[in-house]
N, C-alpha and C. Protein backbone atom coordinates (compact mmCIF):
# COMPACT_ATOMS: atom_id res chain seq x y z
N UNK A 1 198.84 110.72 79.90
CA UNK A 1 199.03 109.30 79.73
C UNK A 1 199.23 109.00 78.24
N UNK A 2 200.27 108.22 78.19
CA UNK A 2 200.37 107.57 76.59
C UNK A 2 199.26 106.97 75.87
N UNK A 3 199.37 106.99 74.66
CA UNK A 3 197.98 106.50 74.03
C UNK A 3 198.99 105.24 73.38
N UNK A 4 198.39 104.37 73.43
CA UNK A 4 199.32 102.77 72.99
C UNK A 4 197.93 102.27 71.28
N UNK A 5 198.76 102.00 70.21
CA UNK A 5 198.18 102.19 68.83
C UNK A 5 198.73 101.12 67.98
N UNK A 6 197.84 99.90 68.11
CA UNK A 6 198.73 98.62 67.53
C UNK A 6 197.83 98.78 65.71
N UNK A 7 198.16 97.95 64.78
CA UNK A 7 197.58 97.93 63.42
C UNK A 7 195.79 97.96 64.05
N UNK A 8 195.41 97.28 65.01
CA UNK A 8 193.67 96.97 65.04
C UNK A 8 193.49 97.96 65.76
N UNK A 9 193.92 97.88 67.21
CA UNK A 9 193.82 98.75 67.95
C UNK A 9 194.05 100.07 68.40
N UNK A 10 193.60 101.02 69.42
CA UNK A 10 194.11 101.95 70.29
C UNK A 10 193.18 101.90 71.35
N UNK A 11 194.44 102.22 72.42
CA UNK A 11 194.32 102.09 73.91
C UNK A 11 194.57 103.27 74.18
N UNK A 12 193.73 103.96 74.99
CA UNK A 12 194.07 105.54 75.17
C UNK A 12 193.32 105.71 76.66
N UNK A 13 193.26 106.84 77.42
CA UNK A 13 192.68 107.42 78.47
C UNK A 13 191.56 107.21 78.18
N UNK A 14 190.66 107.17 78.90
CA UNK A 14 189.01 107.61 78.91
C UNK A 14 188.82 109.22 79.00
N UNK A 15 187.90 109.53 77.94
CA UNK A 15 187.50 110.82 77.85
C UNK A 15 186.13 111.06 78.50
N UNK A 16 186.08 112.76 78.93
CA UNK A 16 184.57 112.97 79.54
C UNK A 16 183.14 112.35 78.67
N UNK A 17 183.67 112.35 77.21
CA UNK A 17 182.54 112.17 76.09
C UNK A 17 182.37 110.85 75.95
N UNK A 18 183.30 109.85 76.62
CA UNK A 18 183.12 108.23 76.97
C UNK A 18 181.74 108.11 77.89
N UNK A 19 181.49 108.78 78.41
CA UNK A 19 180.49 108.60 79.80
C UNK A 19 179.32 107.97 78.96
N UNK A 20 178.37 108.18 77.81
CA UNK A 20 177.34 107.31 77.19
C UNK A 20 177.53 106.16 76.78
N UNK A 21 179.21 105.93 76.45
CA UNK A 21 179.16 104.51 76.13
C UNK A 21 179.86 103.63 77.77
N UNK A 22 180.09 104.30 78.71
CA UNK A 22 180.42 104.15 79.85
C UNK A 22 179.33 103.05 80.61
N UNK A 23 178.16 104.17 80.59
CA UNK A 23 176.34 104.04 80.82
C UNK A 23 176.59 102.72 81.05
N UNK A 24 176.13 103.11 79.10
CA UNK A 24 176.10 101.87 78.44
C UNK A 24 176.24 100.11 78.90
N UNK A 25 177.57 100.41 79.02
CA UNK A 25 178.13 98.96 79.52
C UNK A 25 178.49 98.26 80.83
N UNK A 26 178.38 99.66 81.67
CA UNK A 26 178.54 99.32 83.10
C UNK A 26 176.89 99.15 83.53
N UNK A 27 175.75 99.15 82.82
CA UNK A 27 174.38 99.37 83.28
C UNK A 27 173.75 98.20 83.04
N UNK A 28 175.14 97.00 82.35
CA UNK A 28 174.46 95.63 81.75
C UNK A 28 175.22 94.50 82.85
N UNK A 29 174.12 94.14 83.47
CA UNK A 29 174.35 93.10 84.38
C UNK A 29 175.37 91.95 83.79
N UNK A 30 175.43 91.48 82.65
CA UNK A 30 176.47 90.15 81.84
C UNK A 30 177.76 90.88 82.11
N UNK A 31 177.91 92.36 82.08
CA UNK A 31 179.29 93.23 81.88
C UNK A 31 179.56 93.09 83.98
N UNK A 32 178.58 93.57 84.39
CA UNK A 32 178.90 93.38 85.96
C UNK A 32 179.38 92.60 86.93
N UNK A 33 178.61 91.24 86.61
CA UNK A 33 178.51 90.56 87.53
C UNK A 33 180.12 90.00 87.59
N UNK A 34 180.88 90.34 86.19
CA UNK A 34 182.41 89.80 86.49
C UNK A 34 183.54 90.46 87.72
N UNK A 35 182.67 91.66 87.55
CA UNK A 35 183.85 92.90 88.12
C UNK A 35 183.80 93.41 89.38
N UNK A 36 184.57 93.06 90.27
CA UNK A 36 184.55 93.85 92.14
C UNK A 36 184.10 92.62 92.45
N UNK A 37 183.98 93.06 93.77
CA UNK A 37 183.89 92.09 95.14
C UNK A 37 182.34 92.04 94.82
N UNK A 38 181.98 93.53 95.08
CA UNK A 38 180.34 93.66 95.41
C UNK A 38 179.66 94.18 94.12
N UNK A 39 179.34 93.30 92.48
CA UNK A 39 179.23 93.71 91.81
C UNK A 39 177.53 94.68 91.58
N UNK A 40 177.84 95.95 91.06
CA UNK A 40 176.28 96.34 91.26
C UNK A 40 176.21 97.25 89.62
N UNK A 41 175.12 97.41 89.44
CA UNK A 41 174.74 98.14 87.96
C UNK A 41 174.69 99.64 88.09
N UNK A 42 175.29 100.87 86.85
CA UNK A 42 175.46 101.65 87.05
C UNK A 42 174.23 102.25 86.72
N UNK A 43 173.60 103.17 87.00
CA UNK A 43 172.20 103.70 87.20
C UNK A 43 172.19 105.03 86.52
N UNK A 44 173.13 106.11 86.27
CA UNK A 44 173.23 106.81 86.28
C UNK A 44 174.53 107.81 85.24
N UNK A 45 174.36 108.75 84.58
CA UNK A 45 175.11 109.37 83.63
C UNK A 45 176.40 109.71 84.60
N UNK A 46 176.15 110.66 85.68
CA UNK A 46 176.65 111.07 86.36
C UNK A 46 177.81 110.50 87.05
N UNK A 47 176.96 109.53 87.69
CA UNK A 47 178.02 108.03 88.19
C UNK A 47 179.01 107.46 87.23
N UNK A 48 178.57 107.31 85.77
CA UNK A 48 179.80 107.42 84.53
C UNK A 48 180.48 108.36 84.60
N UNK A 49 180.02 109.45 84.72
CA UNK A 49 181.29 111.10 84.52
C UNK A 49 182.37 110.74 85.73
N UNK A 50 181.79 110.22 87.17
CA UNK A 50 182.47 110.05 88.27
C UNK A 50 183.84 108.43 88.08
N UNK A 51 183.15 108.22 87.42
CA UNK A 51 184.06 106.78 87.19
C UNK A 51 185.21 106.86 86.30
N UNK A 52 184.66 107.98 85.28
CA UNK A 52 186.05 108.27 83.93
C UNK A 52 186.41 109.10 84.52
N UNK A 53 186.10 110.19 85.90
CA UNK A 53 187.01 111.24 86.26
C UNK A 53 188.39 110.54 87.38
N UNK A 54 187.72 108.89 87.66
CA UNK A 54 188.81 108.39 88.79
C UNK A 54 189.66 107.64 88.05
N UNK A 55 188.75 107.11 86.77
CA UNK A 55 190.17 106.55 85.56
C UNK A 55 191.02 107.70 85.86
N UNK A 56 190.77 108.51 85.38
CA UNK A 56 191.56 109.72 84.27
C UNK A 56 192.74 110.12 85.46
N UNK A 57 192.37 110.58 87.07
CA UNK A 57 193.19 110.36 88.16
C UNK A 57 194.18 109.02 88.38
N UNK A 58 193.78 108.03 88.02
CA UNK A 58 195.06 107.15 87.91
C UNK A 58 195.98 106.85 87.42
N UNK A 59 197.16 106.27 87.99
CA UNK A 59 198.70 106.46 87.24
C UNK A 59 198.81 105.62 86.50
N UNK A 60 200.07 105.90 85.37
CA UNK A 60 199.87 105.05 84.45
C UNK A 60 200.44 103.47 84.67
N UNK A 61 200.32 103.24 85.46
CA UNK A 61 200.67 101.57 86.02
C UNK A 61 199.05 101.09 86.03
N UNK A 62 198.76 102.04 87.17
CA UNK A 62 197.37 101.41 87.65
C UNK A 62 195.83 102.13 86.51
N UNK A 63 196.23 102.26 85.06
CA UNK A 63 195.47 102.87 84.39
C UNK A 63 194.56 101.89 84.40
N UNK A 64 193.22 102.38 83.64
CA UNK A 64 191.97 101.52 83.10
C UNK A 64 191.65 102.48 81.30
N UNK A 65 192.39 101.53 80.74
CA UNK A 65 192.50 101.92 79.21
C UNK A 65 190.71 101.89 78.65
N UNK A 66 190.45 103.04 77.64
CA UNK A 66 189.61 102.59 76.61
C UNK A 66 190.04 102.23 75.46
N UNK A 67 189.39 100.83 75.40
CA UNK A 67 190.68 100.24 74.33
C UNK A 67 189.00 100.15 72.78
N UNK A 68 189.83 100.43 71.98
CA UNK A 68 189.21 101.02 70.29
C UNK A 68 189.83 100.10 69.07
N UNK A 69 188.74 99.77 67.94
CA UNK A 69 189.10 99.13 67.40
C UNK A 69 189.13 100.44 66.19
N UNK A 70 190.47 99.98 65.60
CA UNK A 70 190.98 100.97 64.32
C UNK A 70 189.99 100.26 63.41
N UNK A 71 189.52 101.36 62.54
CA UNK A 71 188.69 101.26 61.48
C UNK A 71 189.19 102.44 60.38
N UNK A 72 190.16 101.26 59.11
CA UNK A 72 190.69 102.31 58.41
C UNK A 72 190.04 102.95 57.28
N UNK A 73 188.75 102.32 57.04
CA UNK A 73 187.80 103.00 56.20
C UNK A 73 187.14 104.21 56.48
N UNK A 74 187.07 104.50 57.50
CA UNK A 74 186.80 105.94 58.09
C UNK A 74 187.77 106.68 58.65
N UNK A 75 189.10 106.68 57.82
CA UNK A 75 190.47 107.73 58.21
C UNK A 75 190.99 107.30 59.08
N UNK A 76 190.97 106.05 60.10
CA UNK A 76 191.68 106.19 61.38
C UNK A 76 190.52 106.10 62.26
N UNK A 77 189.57 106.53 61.76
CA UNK A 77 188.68 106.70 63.32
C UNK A 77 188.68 105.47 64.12
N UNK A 78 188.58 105.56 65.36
CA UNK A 78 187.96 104.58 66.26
C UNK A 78 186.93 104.57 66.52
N UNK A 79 186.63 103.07 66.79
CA UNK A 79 185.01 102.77 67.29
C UNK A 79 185.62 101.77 68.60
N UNK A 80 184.28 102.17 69.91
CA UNK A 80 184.48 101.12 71.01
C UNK A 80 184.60 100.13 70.36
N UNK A 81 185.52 98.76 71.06
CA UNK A 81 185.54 97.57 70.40
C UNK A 81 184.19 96.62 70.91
N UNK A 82 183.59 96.18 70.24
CA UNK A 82 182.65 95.72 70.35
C UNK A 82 183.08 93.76 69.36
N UNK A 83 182.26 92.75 69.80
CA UNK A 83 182.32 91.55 68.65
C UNK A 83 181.59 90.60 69.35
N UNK A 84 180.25 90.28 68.37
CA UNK A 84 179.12 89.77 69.00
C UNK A 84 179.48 88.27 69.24
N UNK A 85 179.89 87.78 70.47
CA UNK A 85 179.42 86.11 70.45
C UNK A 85 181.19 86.20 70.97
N UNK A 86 181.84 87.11 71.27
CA UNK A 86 183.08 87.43 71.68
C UNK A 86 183.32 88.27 73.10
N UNK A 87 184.01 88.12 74.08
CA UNK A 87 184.48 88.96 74.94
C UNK A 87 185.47 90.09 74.41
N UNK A 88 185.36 91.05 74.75
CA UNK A 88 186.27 92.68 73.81
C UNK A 88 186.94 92.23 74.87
N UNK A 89 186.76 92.11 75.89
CA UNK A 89 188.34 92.10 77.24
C UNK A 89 189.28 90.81 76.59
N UNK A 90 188.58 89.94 76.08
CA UNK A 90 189.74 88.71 75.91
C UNK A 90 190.12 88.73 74.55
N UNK A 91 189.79 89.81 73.89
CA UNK A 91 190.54 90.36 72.10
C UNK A 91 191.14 90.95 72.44
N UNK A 92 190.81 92.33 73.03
CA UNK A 92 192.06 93.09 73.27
C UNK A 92 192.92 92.57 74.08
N UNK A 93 192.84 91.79 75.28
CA UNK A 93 193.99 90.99 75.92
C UNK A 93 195.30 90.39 74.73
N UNK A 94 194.62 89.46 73.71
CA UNK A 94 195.17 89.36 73.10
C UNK A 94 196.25 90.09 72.15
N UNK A 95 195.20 91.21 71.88
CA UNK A 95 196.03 91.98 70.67
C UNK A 95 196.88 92.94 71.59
N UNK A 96 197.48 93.11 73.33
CA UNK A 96 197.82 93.78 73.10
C UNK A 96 199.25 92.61 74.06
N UNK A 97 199.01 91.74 74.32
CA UNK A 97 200.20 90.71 74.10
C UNK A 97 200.91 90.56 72.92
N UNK A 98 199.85 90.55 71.83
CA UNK A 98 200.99 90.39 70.69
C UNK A 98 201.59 92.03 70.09
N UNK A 99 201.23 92.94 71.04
CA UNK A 99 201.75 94.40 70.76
C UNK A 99 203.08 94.07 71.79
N UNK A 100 203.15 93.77 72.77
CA UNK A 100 204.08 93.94 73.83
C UNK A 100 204.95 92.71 73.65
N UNK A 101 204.91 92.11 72.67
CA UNK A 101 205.49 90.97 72.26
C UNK A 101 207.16 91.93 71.40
């Protein structure tokens, strides 16, 4: 799958080494209660490894991006996008309209 790399961002596959910050955010009820029919909390490491292994199986239409905020003070690296008092789904929505723009 393509990795998509705007000036802030990158949008890339989910990796196996995603699964702690996976946990993480699928294990917080505010992150849940938006998502599925039958929203429920993830409990488990494992259940993360199982979730980035059915990303990673999907095509690239029907992908589920980990989307990263570029941080050029540390070479390029990425960090999950995170922004307190902000939704990361409705920034990166943004930033990647004005990529596909």
């Amino acid at each position: 799958m393509k990795i998509l790399d705007t000036e802030r961002l990158i949008l890339r596959p989910w990796e196996p080494d995603d699964a702690a910050f996976v946990l993480d955010l699928y294990s917080r009820w505010e992150v849940q209660r938006f998502i599925g029919n039958l929203p429920r909390i993830m409990t488990g490491i494992a259940e993360a490894e199982e979730r980035i292994e059915t990303w990673r199986n999907l095509d690239a239409v029907h992908a589920v991006w980990a989307v990263l905020l570029e941080t050029p003070t540390t070479g390029g690296t990425a960090t999950p996008l995170r922004q307190p008092g902000r939704s990361w789904a409705t920034r990166s929505t943004a930033d990647c309209r004005m990529w596909l723009r």
